[in-house]
PDB file of N, CA and C in Angstrom:
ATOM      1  N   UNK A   1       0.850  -1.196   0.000  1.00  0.00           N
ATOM      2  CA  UNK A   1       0.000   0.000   0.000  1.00  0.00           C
ATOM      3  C   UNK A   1       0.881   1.240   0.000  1.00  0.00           C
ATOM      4  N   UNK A   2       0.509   2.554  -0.987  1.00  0.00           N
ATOM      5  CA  UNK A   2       1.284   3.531  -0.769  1.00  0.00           C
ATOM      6  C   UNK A   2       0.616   4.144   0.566  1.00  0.00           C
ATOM      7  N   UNK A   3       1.515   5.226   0.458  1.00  0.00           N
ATOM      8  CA  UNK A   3       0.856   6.067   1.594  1.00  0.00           C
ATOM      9  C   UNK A   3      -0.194   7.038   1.828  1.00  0.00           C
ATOM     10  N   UNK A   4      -0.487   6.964   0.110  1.00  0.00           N
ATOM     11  CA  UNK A   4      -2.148   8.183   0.066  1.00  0.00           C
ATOM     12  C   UNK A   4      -2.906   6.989   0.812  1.00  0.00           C
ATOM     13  N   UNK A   5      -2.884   5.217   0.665  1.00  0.00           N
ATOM     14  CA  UNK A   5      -3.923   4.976   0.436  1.00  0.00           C
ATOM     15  C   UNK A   5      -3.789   4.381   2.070  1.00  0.00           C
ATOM     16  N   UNK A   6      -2.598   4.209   2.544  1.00  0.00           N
ATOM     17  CA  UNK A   6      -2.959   4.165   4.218  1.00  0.00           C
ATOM     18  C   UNK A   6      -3.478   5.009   4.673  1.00  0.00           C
ATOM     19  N   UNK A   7      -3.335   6.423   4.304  1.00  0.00           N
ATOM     20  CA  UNK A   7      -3.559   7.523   4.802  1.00  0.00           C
ATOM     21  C   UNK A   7      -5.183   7.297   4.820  1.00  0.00           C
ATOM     22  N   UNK A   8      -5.824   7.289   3.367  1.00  0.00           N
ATOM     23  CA  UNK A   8      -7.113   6.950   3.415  1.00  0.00           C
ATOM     24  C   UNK A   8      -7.856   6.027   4.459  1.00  0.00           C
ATOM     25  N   UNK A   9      -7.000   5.098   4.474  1.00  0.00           N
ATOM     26  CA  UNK A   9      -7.407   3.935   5.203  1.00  0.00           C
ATOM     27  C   UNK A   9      -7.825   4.174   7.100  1.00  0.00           C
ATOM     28  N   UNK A  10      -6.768   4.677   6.953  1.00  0.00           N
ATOM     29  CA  UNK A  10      -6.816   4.933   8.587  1.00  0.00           C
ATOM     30  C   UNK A  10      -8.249   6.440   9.086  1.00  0.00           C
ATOM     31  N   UNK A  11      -8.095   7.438   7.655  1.00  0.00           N
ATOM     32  CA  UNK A  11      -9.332   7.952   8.399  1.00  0.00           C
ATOM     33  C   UNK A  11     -10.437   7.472   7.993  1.00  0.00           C
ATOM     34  N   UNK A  12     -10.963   6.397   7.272  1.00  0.00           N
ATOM     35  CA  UNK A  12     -12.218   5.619   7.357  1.00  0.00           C
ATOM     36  C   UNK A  12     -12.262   4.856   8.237  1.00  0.00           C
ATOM     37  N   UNK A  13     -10.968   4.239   8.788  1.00  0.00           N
ATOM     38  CA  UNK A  13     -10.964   3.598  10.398  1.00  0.00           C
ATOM     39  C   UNK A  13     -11.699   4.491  11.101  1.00  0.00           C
ATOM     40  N   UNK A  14     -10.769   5.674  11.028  1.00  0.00           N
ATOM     41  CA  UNK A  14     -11.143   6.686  12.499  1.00  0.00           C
ATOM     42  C   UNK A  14     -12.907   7.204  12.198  1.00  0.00           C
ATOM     43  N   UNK A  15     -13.098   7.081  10.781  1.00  0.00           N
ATOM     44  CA  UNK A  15     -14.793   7.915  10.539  1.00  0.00           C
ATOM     45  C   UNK A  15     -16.032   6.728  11.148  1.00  0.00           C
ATOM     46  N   UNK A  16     -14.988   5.164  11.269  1.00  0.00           N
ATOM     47  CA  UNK A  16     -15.853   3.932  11.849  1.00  0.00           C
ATOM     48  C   UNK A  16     -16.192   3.780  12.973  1.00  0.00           C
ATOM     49  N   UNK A  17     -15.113   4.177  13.694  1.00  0.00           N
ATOM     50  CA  UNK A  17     -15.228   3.911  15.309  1.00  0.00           C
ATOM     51  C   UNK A  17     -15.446   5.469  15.590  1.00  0.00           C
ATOM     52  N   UNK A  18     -15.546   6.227  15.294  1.00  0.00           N
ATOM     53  CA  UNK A  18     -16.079   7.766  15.531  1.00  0.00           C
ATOM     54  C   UNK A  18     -17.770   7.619  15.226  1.00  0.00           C
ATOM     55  N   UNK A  19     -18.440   6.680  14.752  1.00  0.00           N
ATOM     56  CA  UNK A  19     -19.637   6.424  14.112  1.00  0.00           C
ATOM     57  C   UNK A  19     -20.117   5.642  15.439  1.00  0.00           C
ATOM     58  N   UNK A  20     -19.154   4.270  15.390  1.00  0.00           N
ATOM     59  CA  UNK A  20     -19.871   3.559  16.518  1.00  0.00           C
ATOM     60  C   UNK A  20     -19.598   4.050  17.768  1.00  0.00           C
ATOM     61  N   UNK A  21     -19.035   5.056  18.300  1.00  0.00           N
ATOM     62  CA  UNK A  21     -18.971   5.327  19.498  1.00  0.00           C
ATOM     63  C   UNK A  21     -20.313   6.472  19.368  1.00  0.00           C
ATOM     64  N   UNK A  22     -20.287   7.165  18.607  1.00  0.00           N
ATOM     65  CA  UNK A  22     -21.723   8.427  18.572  1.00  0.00           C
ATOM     66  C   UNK A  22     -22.571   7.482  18.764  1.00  0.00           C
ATOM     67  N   UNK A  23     -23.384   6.618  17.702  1.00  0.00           N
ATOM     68  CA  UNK A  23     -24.110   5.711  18.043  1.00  0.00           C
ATOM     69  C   UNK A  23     -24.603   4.727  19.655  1.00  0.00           C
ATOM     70  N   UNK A  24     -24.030   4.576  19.695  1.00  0.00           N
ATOM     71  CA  UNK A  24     -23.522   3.668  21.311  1.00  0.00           C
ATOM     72  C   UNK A  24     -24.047   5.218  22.400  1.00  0.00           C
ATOM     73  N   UNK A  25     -23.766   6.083  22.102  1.00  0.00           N
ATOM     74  CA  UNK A  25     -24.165   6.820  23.115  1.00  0.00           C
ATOM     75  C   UNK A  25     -25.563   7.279  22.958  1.00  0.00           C
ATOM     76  N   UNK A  26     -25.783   7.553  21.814  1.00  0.00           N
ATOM     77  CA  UNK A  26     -27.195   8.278  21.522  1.00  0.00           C
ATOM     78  C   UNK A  26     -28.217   6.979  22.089  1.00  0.00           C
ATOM     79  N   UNK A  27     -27.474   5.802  21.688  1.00  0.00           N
ATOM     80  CA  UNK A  27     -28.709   4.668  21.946  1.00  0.00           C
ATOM     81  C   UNK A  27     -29.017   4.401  23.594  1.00  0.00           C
ATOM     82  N   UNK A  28     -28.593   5.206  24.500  1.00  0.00           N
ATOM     83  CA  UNK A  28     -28.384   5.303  26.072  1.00  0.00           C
ATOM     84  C   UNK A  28     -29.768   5.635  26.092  1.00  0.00           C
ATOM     85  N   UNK A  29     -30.410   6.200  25.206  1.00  0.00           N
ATOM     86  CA  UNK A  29     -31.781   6.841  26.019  1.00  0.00           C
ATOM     87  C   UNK A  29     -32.798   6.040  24.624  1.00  0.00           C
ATOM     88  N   UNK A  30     -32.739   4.897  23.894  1.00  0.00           N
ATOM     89  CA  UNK A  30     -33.746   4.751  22.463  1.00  0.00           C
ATOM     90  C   UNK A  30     -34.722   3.898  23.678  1.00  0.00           C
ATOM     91  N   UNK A  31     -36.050   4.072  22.892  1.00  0.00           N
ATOM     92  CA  UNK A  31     -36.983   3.722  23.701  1.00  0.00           C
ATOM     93  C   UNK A  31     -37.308   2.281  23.924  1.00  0.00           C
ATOM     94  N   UNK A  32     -36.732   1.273  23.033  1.00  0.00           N
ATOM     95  CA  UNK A  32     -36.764   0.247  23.307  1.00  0.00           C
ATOM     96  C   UNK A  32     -35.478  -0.630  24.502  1.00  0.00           C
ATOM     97  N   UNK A  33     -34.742   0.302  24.853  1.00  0.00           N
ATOM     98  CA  UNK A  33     -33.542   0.012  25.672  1.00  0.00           C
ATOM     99  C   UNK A  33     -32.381  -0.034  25.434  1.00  0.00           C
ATOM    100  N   UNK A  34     -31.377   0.706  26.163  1.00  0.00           N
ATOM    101  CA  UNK A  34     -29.591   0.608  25.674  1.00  0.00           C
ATOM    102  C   UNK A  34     -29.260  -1.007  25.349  1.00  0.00           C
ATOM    103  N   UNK A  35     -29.934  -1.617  25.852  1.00  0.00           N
ATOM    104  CA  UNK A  35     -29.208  -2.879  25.710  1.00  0.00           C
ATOM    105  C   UNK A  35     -29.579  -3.811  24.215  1.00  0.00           C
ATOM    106  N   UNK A  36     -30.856  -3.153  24.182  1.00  0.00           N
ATOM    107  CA  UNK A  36     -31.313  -3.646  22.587  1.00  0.00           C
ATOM    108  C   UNK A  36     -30.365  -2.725  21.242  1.00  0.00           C
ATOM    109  N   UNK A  37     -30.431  -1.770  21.625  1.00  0.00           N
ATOM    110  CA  UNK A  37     -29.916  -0.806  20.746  1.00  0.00           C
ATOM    111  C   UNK A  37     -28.437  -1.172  20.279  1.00  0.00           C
ATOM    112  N   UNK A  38     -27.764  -1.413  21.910  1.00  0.00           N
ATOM    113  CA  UNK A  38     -26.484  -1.672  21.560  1.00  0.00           C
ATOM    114  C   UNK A  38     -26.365  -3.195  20.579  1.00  0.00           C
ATOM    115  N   UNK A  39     -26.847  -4.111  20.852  1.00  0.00           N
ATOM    116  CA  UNK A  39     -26.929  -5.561  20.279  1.00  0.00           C
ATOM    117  C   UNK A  39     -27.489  -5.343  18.479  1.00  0.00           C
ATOM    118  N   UNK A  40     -28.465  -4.407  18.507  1.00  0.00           N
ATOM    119  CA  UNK A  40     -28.306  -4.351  16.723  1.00  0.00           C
ATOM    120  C   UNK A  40     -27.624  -3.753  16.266  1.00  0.00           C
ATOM    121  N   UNK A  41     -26.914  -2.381  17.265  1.00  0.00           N
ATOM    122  CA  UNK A  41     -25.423  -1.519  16.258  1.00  0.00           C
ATOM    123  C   UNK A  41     -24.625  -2.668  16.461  1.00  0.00           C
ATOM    124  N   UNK A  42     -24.117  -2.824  17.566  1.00  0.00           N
ATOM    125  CA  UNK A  42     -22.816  -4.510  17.213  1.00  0.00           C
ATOM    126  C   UNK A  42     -23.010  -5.214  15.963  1.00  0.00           C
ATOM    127  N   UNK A  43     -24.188  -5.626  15.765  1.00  0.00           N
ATOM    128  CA  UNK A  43     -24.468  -6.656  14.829  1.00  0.00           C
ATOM    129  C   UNK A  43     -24.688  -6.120  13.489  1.00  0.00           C
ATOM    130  N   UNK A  44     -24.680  -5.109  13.397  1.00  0.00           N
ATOM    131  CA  UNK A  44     -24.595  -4.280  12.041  1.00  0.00           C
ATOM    132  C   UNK A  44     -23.391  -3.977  11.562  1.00  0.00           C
ATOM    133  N   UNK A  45     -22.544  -3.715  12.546  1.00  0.00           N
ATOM    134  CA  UNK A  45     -21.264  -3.076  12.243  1.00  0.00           C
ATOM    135  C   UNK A  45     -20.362  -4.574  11.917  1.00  0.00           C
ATOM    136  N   UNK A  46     -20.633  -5.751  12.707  1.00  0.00           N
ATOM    137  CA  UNK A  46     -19.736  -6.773  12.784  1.00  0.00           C
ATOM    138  C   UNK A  46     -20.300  -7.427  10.866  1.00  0.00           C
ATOM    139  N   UNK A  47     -21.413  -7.441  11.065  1.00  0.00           N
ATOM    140  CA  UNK A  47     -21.705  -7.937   9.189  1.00  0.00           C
ATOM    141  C   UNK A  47     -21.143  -7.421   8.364  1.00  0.00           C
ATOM    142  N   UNK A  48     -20.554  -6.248   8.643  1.00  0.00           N
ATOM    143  CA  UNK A  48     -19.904  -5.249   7.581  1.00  0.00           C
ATOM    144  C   UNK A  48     -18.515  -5.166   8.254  1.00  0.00           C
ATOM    145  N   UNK A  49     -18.033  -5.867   8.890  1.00  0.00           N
ATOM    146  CA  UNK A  49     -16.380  -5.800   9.115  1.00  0.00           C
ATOM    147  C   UNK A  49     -15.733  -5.802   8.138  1.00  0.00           C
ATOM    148  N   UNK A  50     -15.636  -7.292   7.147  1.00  0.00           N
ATOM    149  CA  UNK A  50     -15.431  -7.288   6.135  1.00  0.00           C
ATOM    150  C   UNK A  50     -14.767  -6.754   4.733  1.00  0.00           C
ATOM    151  N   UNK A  51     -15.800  -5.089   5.061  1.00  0.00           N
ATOM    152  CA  UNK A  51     -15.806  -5.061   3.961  1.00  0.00           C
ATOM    153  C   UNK A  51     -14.376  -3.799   3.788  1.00  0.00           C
ATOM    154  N   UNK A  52     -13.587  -4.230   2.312  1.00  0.00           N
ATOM    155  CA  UNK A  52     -12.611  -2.911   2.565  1.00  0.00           C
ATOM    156  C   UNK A  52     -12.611  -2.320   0.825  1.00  0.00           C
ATOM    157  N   UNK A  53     -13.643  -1.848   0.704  1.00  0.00           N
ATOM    158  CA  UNK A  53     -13.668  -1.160  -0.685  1.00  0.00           C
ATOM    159  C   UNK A  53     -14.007   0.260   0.065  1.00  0.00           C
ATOM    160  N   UNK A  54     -13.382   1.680  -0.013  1.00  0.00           N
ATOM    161  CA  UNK A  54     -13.325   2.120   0.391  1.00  0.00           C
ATOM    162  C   UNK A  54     -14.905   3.383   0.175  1.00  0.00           C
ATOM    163  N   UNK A  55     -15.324   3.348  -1.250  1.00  0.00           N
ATOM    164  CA  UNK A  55     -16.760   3.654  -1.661  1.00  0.00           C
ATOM    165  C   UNK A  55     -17.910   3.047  -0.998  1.00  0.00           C
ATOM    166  N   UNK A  56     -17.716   1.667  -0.433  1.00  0.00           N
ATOM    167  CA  UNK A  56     -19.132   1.223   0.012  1.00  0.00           C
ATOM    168  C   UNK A  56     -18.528   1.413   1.360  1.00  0.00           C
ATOM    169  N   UNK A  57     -17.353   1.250   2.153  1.00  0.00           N
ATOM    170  CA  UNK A  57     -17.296   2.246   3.546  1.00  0.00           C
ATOM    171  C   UNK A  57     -17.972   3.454   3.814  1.00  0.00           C
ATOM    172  N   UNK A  58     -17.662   4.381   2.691  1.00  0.00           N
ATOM    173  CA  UNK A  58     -18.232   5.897   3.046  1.00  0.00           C
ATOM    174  C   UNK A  58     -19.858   6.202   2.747  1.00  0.00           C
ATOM    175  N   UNK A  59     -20.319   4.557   2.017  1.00  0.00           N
ATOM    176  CA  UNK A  59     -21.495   4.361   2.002  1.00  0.00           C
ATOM    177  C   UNK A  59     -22.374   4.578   3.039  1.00  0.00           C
ATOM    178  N   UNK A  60     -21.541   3.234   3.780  1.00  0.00           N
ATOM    179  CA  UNK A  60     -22.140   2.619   4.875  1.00  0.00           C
ATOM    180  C   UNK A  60     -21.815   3.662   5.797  1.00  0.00           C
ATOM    181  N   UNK A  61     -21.058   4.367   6.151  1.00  0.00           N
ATOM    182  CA  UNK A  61     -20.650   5.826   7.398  1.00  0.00           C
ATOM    183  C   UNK A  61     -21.827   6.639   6.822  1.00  0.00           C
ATOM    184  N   UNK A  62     -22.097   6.956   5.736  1.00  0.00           N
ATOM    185  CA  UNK A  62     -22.965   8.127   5.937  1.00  0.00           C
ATOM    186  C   UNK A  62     -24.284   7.377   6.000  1.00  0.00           C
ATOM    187  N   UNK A  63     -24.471   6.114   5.797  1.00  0.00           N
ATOM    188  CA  UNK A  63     -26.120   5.856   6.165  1.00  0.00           C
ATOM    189  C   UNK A  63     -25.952   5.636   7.894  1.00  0.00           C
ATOM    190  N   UNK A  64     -24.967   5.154   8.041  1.00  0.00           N
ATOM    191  CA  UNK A  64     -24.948   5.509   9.822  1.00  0.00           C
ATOM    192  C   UNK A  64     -25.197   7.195  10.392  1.00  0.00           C
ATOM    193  N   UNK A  65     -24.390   7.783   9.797  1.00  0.00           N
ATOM    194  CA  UNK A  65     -24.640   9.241  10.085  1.00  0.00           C
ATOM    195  C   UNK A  65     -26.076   9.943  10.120  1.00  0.00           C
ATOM    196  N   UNK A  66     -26.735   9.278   8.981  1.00  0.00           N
ATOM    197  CA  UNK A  66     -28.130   9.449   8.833  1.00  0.00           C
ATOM    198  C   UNK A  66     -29.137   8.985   9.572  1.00  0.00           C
ATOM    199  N   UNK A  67     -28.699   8.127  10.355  1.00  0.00           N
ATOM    200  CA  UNK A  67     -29.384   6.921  11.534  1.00  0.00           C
ATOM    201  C   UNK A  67     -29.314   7.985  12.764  1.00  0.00           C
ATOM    202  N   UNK A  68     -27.962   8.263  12.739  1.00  0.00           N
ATOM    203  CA  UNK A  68     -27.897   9.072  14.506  1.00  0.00           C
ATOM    204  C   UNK A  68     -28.612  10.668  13.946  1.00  0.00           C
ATOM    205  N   UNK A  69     -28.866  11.099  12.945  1.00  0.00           N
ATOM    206  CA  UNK A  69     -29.631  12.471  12.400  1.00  0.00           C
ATOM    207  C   UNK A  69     -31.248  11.933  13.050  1.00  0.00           C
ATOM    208  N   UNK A  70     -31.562  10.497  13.015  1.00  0.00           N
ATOM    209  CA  UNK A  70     -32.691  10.670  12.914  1.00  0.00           C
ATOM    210  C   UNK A  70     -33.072  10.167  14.732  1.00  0.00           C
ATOM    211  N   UNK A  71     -32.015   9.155  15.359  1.00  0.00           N
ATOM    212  CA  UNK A  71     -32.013   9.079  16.347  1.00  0.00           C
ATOM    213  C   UNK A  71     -32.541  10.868  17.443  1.00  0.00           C
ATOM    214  N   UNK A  72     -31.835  11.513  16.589  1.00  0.00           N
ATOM    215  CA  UNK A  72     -31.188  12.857  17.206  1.00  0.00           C
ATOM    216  C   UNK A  72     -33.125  13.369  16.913  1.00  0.00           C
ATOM    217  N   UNK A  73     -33.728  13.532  16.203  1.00  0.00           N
ATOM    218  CA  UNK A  73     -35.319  14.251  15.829  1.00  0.00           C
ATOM    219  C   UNK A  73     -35.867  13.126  16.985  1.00  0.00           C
ATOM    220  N   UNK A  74     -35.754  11.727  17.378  1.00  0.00           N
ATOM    221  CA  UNK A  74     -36.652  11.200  17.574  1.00  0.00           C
ATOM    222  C   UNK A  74     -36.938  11.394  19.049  1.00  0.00           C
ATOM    223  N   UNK A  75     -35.461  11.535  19.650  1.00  0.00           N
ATOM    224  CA  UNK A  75     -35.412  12.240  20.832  1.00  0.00           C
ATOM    225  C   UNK A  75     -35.943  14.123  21.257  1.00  0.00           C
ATOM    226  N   UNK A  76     -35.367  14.726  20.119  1.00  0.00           N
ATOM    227  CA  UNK A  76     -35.965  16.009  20.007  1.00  0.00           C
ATOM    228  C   UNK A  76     -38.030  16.058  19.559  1.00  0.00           C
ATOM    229  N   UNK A  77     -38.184  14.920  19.399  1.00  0.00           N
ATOM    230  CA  UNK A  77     -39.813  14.767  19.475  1.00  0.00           C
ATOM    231  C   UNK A  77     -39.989  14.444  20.439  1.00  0.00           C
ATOM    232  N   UNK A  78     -39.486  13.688  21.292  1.00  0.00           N
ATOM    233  CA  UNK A  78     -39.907  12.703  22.812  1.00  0.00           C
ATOM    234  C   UNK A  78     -39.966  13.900  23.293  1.00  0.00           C
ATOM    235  N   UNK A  79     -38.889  14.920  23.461  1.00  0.00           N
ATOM    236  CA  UNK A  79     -38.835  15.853  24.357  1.00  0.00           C
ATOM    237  C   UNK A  79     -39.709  16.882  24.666  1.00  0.00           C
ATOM    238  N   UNK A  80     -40.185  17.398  22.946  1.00  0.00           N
ATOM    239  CA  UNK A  80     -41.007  18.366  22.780  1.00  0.00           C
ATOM    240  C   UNK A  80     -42.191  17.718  23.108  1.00  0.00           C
ATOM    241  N   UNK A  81     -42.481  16.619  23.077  1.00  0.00           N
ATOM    242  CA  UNK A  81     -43.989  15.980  23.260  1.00  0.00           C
ATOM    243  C   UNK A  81     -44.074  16.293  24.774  1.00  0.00           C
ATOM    244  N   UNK A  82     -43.322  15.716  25.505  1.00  0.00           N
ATOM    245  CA  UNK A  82     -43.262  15.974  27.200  1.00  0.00           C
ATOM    246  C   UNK A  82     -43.305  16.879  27.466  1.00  0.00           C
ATOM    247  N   UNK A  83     -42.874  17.840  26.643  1.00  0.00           N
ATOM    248  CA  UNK A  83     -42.605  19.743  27.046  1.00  0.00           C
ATOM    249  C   UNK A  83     -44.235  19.881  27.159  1.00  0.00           C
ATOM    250  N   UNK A  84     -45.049  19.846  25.790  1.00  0.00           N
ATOM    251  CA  UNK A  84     -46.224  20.059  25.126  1.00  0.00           C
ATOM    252  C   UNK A  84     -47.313  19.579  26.142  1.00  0.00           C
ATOM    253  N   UNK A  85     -47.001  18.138  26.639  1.00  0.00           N
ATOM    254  CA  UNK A  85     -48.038  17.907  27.567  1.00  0.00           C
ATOM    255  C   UNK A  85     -47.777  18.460  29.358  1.00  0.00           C
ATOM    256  N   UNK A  86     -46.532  18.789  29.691  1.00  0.00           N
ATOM    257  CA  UNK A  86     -46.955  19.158  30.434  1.00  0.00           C
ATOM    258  C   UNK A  86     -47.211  20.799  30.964  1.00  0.00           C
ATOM    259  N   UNK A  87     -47.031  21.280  29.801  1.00  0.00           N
ATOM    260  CA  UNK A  87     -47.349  22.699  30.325  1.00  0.00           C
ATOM    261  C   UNK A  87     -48.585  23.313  29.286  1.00  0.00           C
ATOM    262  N   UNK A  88     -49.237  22.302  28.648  1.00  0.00           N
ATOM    263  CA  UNK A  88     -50.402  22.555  27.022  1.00  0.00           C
ATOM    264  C   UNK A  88     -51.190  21.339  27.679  1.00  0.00           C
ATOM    265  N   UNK A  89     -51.937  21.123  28.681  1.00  0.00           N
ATOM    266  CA  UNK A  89     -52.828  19.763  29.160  1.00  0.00           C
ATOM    267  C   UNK A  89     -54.006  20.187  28.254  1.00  0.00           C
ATOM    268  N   UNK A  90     -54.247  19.292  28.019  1.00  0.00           N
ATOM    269  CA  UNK A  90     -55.538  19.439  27.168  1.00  0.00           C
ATOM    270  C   UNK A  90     -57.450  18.869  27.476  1.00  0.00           C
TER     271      UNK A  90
END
């Protein structure tokens, strides 16, 4: 390997485990439980160990990225809903 393409290599490492650690935290509060949450990111990420084409990596990082975007609204709805009911009772 030259060195553009370690170079590459190592920050799609770092954009992987920078993914699964965001993930892993956001899933601390998903409504079905940290412990479920954590067991399907593991198991998502481990099916795709595999893979080292570096296009379907940055695939797969930004549909993760898009996961914790939506993690991120679903919590910003939980919140606003709780806001809404308790100071808007109806």
């Amino acid at each position: 390997m030259n060195q553009l393409q370690q170079l590459a290599s190592r920050n799609l490492r770092y954009a992987v485990k920078n993914l699964y650690k965001n993930l892993i935290f956001l899933g601390r509060e998903y409504p079905k439980g940290e412990k479920y949450f954590r067991d399907r990111c593991h198991q998502a990420f481990i099916k795709n160990k595999e893979e080292t084409d570096p296009e379907k990596i940055k695939e797969l990082v930004s549909r993760g990225e898009y996961v914790m975007k939506e993690l991120e609204a679903l919590y910003m709805l939980r919140k606003y809903r709780a806001l809404k009911k308790r100071y808007y009772e109806q």
